[in-house]
PDB file of N, CA and C in Angstrom:
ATOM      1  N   UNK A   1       3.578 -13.755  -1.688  1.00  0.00           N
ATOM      2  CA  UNK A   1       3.932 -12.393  -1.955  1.00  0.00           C
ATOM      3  C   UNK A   1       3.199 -11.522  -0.923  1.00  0.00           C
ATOM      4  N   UNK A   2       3.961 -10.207  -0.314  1.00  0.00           N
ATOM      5  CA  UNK A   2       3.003  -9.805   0.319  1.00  0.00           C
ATOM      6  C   UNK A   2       3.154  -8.516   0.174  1.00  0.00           C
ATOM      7  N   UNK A   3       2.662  -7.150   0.817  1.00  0.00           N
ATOM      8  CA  UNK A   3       2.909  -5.769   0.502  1.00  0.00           C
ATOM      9  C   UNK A   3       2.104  -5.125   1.392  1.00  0.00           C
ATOM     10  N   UNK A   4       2.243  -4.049   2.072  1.00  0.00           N
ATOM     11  CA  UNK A   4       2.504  -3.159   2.960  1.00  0.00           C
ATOM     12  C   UNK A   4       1.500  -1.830   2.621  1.00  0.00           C
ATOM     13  N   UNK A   5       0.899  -1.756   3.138  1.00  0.00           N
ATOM     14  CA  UNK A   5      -0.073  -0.565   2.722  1.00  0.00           C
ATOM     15  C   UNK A   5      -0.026   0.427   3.998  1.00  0.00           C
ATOM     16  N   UNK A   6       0.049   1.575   3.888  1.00  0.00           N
ATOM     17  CA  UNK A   6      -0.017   2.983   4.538  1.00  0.00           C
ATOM     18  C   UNK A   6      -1.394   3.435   4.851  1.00  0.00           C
ATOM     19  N   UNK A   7      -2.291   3.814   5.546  1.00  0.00           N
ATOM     20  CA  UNK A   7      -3.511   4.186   5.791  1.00  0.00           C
ATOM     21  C   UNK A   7      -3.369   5.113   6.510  1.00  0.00           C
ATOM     22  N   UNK A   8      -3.112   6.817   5.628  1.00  0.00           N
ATOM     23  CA  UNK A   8      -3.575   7.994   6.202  1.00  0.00           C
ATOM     24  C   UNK A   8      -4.635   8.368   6.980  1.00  0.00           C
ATOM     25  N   UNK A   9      -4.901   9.005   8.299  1.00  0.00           N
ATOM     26  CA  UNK A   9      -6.056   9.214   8.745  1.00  0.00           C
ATOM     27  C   UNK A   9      -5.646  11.289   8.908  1.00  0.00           C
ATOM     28  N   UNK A  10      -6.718  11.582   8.915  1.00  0.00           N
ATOM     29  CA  UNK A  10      -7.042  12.717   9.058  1.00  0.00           C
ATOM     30  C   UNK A  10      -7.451  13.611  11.101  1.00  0.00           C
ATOM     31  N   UNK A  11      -6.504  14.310  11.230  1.00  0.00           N
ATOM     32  CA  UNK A  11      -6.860  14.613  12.845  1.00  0.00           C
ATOM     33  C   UNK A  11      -7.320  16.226  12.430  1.00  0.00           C
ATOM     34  N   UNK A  12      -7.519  16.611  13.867  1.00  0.00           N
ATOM     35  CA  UNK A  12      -8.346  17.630  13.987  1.00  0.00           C
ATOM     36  C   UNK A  12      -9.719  17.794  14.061  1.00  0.00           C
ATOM     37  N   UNK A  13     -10.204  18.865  13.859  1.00  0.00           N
ATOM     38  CA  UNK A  13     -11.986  18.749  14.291  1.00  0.00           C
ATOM     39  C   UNK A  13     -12.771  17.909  13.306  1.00  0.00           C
ATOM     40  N   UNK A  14     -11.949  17.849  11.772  1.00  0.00           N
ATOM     41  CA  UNK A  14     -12.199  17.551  10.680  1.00  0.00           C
ATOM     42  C   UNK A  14     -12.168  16.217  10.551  1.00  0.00           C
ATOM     43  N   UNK A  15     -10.919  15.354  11.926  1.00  0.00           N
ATOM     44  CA  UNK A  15     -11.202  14.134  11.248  1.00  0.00           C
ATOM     45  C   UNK A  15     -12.062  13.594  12.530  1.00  0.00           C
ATOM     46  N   UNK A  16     -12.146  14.943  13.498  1.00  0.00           N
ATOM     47  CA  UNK A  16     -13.069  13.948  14.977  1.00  0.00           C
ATOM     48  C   UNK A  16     -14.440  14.227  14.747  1.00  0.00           C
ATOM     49  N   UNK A  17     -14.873  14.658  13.437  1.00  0.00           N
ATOM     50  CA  UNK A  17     -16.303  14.684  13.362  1.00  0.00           C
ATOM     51  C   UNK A  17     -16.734  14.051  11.760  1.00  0.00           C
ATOM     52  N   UNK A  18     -15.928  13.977  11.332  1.00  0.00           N
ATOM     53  CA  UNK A  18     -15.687  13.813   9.798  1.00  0.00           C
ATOM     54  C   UNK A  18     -15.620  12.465   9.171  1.00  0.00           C
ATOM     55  N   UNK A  19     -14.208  12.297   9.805  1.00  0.00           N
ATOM     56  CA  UNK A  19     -13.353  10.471   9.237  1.00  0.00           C
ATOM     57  C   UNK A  19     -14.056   9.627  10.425  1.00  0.00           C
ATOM     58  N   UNK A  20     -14.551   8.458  10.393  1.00  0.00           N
ATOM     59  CA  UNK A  20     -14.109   7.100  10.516  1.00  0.00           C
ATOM     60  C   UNK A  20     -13.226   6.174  10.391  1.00  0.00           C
ATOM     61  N   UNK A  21     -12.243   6.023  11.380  1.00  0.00           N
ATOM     62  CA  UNK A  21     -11.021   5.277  11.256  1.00  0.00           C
ATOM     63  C   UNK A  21     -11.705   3.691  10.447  1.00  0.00           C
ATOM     64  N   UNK A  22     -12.807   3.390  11.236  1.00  0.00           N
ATOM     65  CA  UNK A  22     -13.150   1.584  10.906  1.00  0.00           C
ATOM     66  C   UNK A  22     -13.658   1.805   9.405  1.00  0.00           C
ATOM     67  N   UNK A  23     -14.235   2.834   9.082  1.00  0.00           N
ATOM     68  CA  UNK A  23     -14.786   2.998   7.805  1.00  0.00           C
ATOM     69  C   UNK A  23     -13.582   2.623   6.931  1.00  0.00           C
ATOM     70  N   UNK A  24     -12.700   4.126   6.920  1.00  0.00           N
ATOM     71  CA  UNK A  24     -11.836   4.110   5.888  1.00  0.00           C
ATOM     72  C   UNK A  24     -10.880   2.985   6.014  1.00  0.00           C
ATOM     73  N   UNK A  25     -10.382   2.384   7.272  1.00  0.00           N
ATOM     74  CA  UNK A  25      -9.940   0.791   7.173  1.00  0.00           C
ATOM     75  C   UNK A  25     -10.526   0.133   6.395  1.00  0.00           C
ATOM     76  N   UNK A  26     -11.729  -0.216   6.426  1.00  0.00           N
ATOM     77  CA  UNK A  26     -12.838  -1.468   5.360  1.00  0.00           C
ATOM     78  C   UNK A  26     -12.859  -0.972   4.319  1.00  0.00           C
ATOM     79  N   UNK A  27     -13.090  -0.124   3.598  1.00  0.00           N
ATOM     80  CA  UNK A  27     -12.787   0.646   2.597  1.00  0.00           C
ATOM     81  C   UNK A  27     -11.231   0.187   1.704  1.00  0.00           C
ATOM     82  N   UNK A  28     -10.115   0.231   2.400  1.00  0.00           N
ATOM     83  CA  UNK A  28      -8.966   0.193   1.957  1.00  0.00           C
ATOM     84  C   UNK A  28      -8.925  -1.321   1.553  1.00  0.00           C
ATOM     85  N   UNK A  29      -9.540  -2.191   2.967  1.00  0.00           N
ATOM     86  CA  UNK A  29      -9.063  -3.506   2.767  1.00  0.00           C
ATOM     87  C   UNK A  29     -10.050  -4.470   1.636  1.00  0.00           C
ATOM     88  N   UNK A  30     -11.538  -3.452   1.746  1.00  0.00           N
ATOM     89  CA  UNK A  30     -12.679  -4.532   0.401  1.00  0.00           C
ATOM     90  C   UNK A  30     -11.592  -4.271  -1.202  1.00  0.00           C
ATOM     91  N   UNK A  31     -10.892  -2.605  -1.472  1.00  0.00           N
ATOM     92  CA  UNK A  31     -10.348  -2.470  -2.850  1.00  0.00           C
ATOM     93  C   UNK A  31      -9.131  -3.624  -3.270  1.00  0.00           C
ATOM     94  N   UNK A  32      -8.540  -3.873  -1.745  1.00  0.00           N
ATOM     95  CA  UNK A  32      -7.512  -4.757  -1.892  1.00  0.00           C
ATOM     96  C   UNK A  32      -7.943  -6.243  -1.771  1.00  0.00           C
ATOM     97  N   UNK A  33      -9.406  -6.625  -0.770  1.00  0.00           N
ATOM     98  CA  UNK A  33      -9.371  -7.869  -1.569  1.00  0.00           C
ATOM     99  C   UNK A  33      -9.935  -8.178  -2.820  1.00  0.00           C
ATOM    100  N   UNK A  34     -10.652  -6.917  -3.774  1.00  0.00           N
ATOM    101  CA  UNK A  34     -10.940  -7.468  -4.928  1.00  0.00           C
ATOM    102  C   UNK A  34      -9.811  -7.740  -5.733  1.00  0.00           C
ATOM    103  N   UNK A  35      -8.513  -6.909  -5.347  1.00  0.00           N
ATOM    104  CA  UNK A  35      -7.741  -7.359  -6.414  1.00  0.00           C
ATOM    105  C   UNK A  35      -6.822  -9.014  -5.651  1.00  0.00           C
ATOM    106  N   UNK A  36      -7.487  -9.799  -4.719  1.00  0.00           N
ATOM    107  CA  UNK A  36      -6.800 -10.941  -4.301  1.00  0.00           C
ATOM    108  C   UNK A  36      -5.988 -10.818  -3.686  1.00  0.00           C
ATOM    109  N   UNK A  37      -5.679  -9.654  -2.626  1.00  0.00           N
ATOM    110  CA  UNK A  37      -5.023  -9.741  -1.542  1.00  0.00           C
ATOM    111  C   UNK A  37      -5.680  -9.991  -0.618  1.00  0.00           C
ATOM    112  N   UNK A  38      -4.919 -10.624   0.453  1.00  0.00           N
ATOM    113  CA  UNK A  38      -5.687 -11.379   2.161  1.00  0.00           C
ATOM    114  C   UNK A  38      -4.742 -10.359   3.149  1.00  0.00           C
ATOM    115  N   UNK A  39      -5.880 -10.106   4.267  1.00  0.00           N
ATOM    116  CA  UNK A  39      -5.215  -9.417   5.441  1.00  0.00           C
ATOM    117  C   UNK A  39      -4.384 -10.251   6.408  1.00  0.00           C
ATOM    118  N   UNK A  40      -3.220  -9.909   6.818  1.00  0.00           N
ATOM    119  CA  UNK A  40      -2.516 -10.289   7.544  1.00  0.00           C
ATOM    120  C   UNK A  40      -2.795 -10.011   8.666  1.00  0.00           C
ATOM    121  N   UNK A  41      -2.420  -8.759   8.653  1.00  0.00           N
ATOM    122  CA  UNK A  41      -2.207  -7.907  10.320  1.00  0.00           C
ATOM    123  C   UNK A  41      -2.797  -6.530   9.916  1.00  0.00           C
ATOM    124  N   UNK A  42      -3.194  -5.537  10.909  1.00  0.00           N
ATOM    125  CA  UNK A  42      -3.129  -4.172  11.182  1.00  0.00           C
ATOM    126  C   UNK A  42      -2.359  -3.622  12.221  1.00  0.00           C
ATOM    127  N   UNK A  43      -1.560  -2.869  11.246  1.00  0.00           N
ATOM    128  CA  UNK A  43      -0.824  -2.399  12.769  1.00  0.00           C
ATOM    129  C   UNK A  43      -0.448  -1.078  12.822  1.00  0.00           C
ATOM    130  N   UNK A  44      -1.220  -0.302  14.506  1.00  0.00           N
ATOM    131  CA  UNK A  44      -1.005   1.467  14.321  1.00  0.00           C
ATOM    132  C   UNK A  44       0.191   1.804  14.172  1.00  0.00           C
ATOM    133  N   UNK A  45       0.071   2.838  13.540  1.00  0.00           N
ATOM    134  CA  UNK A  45       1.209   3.766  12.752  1.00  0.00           C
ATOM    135  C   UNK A  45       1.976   4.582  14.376  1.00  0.00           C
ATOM    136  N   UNK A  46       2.615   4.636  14.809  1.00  0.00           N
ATOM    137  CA  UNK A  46       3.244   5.710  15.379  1.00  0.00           C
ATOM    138  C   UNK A  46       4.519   6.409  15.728  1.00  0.00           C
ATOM    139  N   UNK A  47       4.626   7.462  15.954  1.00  0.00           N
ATOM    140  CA  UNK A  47       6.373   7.708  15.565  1.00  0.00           C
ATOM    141  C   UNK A  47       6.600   9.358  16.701  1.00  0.00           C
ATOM    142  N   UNK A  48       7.751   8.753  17.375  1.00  0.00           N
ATOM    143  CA  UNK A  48       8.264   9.394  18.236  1.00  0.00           C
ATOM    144  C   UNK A  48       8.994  10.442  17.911  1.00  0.00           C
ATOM    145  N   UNK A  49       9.174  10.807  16.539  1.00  0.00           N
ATOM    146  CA  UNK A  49       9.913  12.088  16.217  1.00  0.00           C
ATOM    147  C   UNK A  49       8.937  13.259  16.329  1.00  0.00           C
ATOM    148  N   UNK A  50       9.814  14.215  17.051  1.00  0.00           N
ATOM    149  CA  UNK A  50       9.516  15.564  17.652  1.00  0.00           C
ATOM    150  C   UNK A  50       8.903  16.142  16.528  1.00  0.00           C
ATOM    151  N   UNK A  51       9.839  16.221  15.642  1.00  0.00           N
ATOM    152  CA  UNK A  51       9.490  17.293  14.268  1.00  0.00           C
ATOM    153  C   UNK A  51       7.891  16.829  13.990  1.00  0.00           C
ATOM    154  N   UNK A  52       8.058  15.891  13.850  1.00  0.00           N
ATOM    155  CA  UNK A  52       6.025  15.843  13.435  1.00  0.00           C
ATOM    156  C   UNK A  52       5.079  16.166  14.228  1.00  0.00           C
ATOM    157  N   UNK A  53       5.794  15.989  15.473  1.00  0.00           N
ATOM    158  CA  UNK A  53       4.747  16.407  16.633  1.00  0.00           C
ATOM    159  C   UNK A  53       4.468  17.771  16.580  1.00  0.00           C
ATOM    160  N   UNK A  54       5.443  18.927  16.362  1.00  0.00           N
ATOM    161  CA  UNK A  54       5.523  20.228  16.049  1.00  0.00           C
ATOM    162  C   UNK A  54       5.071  20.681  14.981  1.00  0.00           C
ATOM    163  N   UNK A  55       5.328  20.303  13.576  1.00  0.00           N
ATOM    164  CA  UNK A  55       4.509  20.339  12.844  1.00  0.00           C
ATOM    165  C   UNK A  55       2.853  20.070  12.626  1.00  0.00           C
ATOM    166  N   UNK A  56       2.343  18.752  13.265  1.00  0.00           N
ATOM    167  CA  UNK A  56       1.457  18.697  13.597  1.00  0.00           C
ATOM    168  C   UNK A  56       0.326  19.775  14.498  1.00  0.00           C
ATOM    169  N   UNK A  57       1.498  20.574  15.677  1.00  0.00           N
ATOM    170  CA  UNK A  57       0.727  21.097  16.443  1.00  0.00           C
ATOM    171  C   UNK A  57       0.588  22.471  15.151  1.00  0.00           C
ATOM    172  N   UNK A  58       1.833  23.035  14.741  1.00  0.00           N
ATOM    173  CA  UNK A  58       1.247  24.268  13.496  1.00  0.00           C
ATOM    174  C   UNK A  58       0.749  24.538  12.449  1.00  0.00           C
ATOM    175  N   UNK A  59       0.219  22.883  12.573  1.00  0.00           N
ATOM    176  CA  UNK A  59      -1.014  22.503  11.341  1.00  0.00           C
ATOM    177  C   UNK A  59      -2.209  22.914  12.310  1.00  0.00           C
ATOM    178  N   UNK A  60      -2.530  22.758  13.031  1.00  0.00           N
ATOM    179  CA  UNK A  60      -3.148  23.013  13.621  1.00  0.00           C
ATOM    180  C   UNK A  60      -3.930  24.110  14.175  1.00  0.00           C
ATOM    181  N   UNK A  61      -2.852  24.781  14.342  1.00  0.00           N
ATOM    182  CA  UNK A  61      -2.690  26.348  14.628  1.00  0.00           C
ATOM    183  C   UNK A  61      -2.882  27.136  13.792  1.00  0.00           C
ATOM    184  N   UNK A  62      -2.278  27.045  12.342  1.00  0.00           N
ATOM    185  CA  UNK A  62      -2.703  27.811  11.811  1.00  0.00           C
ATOM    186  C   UNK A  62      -4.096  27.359  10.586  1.00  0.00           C
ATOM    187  N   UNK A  63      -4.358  26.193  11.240  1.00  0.00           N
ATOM    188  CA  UNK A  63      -5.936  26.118  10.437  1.00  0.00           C
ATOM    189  C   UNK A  63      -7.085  26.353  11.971  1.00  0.00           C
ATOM    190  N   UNK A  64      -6.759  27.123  12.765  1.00  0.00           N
ATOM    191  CA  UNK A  64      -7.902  26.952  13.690  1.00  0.00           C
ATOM    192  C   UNK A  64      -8.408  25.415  14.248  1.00  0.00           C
ATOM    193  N   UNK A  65      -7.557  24.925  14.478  1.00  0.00           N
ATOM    194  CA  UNK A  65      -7.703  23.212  14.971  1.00  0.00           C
ATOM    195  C   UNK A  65      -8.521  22.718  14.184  1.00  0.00           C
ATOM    196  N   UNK A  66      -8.795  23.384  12.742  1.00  0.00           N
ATOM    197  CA  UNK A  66      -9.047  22.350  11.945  1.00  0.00           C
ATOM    198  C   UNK A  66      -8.519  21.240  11.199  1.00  0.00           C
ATOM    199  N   UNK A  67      -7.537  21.028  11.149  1.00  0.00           N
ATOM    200  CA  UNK A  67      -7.009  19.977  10.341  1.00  0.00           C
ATOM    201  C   UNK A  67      -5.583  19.975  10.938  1.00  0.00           C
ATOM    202  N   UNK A  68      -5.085  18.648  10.876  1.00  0.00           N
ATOM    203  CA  UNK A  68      -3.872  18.093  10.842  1.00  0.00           C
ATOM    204  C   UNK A  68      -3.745  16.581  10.480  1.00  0.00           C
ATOM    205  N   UNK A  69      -2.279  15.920  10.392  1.00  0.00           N
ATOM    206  CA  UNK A  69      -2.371  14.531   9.824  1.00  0.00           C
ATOM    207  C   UNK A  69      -2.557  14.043  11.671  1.00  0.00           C
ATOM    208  N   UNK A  70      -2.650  12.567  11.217  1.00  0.00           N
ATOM    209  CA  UNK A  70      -2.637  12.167  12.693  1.00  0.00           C
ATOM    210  C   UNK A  70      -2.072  10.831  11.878  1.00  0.00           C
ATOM    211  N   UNK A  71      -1.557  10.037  13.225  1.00  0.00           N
ATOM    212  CA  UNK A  71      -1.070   8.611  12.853  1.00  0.00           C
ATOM    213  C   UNK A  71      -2.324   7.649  12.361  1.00  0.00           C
ATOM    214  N   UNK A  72      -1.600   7.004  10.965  1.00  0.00           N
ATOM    215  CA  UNK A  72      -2.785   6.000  10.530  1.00  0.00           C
ATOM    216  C   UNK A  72      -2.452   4.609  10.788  1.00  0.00           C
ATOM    217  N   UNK A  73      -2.567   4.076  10.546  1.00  0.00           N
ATOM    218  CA  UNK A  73      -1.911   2.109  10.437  1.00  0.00           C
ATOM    219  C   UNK A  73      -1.555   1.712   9.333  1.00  0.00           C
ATOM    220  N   UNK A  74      -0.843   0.612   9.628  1.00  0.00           N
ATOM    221  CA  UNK A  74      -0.168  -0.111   8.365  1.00  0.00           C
ATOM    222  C   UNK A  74      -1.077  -1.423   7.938  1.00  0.00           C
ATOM    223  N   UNK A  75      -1.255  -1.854   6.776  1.00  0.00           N
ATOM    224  CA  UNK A  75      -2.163  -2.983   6.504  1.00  0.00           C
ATOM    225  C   UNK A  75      -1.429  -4.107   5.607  1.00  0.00           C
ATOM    226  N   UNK A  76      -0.360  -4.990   6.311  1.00  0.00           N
ATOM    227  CA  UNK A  76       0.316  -6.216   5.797  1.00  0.00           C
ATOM    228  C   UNK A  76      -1.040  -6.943   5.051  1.00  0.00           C
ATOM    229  N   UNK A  77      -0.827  -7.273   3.738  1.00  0.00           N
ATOM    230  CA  UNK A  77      -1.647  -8.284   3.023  1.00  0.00           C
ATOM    231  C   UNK A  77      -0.075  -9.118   2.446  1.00  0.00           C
ATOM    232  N   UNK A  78      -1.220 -10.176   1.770  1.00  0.00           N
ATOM    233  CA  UNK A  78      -0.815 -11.545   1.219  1.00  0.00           C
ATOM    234  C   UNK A  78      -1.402 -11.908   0.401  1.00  0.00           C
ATOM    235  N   UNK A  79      -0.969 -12.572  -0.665  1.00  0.00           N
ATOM    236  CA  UNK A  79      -1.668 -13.227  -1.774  1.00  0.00           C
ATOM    237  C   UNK A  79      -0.432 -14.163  -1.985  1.00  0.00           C
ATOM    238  N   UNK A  80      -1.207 -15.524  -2.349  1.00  0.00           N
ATOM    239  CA  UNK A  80      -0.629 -16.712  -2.674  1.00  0.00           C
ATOM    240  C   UNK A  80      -0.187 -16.772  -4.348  1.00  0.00           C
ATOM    241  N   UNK A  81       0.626 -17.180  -4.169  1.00  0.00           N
ATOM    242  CA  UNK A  81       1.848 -16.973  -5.713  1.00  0.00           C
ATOM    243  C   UNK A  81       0.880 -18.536  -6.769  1.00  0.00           C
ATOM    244  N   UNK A  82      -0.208 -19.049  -6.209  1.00  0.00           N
ATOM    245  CA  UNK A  82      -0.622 -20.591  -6.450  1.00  0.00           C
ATOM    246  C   UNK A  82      -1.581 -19.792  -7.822  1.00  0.00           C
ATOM    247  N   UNK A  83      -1.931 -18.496  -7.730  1.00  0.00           N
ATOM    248  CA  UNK A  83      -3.296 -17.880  -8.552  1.00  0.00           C
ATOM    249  C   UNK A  83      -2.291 -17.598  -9.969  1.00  0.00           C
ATOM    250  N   UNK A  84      -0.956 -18.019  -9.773  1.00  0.00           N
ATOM    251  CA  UNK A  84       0.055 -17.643 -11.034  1.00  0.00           C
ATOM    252  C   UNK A  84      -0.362 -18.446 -12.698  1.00  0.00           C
ATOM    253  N   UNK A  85      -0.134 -17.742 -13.154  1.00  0.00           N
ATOM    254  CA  UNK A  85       0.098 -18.632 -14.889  1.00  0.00           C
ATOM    255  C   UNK A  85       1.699 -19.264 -15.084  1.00  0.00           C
ATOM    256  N   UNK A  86       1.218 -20.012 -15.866  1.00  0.00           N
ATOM    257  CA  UNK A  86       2.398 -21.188 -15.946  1.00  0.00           C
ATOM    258  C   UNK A  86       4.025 -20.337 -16.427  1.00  0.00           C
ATOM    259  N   UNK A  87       3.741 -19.193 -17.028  1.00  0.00           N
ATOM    260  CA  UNK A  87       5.098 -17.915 -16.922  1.00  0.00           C
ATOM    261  C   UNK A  87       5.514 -17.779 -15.970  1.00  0.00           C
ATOM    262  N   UNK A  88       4.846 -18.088 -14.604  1.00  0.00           N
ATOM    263  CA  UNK A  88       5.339 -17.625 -13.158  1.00  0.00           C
ATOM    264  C   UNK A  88       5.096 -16.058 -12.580  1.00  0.00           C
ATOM    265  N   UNK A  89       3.956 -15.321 -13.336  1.00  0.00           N
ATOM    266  CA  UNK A  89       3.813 -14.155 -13.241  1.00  0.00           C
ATOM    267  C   UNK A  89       1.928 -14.055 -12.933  1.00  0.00           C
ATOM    268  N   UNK A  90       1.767 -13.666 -12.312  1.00  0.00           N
ATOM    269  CA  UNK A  90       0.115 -13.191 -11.736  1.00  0.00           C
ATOM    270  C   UNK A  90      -0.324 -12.873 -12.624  1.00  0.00           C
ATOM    271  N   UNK A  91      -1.603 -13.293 -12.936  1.00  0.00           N
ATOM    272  CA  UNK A  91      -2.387 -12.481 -14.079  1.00  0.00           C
ATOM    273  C   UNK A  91      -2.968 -11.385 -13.776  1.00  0.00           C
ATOM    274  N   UNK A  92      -2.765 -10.677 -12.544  1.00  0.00           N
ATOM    275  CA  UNK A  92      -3.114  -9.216 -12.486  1.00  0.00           C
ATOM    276  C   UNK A  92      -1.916  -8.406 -12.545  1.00  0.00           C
ATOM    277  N   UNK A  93      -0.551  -9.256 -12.966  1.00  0.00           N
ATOM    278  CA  UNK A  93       0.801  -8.215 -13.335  1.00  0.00           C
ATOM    279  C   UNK A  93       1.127  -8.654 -14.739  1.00  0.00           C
ATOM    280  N   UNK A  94       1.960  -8.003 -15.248  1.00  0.00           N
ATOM    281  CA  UNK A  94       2.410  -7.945 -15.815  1.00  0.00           C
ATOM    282  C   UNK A  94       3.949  -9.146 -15.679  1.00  0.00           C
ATOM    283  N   UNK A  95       3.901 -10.023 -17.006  1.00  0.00           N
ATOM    284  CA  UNK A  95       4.703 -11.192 -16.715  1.00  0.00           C
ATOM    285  C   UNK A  95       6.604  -9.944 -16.454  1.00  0.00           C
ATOM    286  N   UNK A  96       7.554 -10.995 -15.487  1.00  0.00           N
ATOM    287  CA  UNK A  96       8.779 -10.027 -15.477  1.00  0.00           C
ATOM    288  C   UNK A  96      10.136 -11.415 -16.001  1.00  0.00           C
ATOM    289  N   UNK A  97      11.097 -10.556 -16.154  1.00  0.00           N
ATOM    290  CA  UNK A  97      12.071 -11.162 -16.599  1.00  0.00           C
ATOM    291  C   UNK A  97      12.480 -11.991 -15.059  1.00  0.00           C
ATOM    292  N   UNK A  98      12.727 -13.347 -15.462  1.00  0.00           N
ATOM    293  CA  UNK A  98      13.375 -14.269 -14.140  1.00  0.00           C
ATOM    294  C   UNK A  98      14.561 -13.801 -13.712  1.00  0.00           C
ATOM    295  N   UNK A  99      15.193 -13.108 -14.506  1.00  0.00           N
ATOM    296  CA  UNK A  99      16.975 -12.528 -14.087  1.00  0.00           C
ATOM    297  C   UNK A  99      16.828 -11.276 -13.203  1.00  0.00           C
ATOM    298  N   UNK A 100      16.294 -10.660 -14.493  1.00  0.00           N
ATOM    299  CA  UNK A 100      16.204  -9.079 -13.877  1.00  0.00           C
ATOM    300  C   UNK A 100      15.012  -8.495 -12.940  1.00  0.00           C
ATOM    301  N   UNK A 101      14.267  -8.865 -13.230  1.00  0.00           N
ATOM    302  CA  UNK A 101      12.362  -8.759 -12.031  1.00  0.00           C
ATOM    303  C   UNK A 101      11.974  -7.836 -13.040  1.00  0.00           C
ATOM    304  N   UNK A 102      12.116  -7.032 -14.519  1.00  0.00           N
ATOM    305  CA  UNK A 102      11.879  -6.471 -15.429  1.00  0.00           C
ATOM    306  C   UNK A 102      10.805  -6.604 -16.096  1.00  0.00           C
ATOM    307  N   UNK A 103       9.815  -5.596 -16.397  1.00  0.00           N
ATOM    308  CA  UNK A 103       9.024  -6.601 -16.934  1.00  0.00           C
ATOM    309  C   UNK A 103       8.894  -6.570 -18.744  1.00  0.00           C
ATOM    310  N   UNK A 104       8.431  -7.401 -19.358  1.00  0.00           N
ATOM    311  CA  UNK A 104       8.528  -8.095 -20.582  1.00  0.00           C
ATOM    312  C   UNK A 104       7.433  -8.357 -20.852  1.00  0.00           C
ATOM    313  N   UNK A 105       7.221  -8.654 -22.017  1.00  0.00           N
ATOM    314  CA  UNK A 105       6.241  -8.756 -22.958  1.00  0.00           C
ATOM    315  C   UNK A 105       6.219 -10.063 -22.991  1.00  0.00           C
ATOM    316  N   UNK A 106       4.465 -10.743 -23.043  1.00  0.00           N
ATOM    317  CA  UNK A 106       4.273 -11.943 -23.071  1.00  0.00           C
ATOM    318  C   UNK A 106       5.249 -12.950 -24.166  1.00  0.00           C
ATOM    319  N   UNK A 107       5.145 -12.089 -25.334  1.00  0.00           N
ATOM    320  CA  UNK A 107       5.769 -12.674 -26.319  1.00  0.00           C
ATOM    321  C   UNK A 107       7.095 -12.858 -26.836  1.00  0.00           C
ATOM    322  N   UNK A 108       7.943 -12.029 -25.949  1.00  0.00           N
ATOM    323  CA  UNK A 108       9.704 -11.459 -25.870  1.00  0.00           C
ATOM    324  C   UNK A 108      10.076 -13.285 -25.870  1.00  0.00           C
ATOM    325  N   UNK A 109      11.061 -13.376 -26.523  1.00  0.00           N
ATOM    326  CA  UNK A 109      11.874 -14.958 -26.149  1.00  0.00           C
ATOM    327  C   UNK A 109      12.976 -14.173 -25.446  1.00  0.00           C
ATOM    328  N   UNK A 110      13.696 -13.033 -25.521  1.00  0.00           N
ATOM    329  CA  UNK A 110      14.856 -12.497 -24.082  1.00  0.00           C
ATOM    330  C   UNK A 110      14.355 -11.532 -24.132  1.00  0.00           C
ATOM    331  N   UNK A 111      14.424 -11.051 -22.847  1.00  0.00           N
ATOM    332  CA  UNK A 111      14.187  -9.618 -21.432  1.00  0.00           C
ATOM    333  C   UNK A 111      15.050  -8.660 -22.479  1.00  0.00           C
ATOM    334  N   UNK A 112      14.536  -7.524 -22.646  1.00  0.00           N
ATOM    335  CA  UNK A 112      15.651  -6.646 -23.753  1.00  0.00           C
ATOM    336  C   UNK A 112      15.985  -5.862 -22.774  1.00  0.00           C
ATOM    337  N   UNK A 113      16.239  -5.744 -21.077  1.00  0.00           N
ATOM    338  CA  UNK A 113      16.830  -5.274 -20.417  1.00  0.00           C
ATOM    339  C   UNK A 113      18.227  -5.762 -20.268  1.00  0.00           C
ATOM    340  N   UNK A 114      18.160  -7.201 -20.084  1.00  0.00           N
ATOM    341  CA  UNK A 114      18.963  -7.866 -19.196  1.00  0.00           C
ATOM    342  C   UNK A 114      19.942  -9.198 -20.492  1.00  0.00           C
ATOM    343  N   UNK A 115      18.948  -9.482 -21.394  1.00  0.00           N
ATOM    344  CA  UNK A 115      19.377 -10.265 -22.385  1.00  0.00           C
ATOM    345  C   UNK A 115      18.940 -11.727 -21.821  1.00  0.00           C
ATOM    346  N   UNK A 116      18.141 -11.973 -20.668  1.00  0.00           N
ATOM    347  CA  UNK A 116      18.186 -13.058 -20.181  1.00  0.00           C
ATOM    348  C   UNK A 116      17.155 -13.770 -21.264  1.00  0.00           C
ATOM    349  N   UNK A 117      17.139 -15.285 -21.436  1.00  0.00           N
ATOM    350  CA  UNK A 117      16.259 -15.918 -22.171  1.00  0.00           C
ATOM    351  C   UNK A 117      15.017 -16.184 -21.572  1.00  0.00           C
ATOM    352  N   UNK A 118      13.719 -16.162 -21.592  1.00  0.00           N
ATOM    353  CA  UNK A 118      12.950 -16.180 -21.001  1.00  0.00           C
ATOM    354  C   UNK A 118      12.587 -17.942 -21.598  1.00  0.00           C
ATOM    355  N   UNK A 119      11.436 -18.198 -20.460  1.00  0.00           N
ATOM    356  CA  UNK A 119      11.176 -19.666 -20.952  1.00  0.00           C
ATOM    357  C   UNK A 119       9.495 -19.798 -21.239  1.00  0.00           C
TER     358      UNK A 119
END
């Protein structure tokens, strides 16, 4: 299983004296491996549309070059489906219906979404 994380960083004077990019990276990635996700990749955020660039600059402008967003990175993790209970569902989720991906109650014998029989 894997999932995709967003890592806002902060620009302007606020984030060039302020933020730590490596900080708030390690930060993001110790919360995610306590819950048993593994790092894949990091990869910077960046995007060629005008409109943000403009916006960006009248964030800027009108905070006195204090603040604007700036591009953050993306943080691919992974966790192995092997840490599962014999339901086929993670014990840090909530078990889901096999038909529908719904989720259900440990004790449901059918998904009351979908009607599927659970096993």
């Amino acid at each position: 299983m894997n999932k995709i994380v967003n890592v806002e960083m902060t620009g302007g004077l606020i984030g060039l004296f302020m933020h730590e990019p490596a900080s708030k990276l390690s930060q993001v990635i110790a919360r995610h491996n306590q819950e048993g996700w593994k790092v894949v990749q990091v990869i910077p955020s960046s995007s060629g549309n005008i409109l943000l660039i403009v916006r960006r600059i009248l964030f800027l402008i009108l905070t006195l070059l204090l603040y604007t967003t700036a591009n953050g990175y993306y943080i691919v993790f992974e966790r192995s489906d092997s840490i599962s209970m014999s339901s086929g569902s993670s014990p840090l989720l909530p078990p889901t219906c096999t038909s529908c991906g719904k989720p259900v109650n440990p004790e449901d014998k059918f998904c009351q979404h979908c009607g599927n029989k659970q096993s």
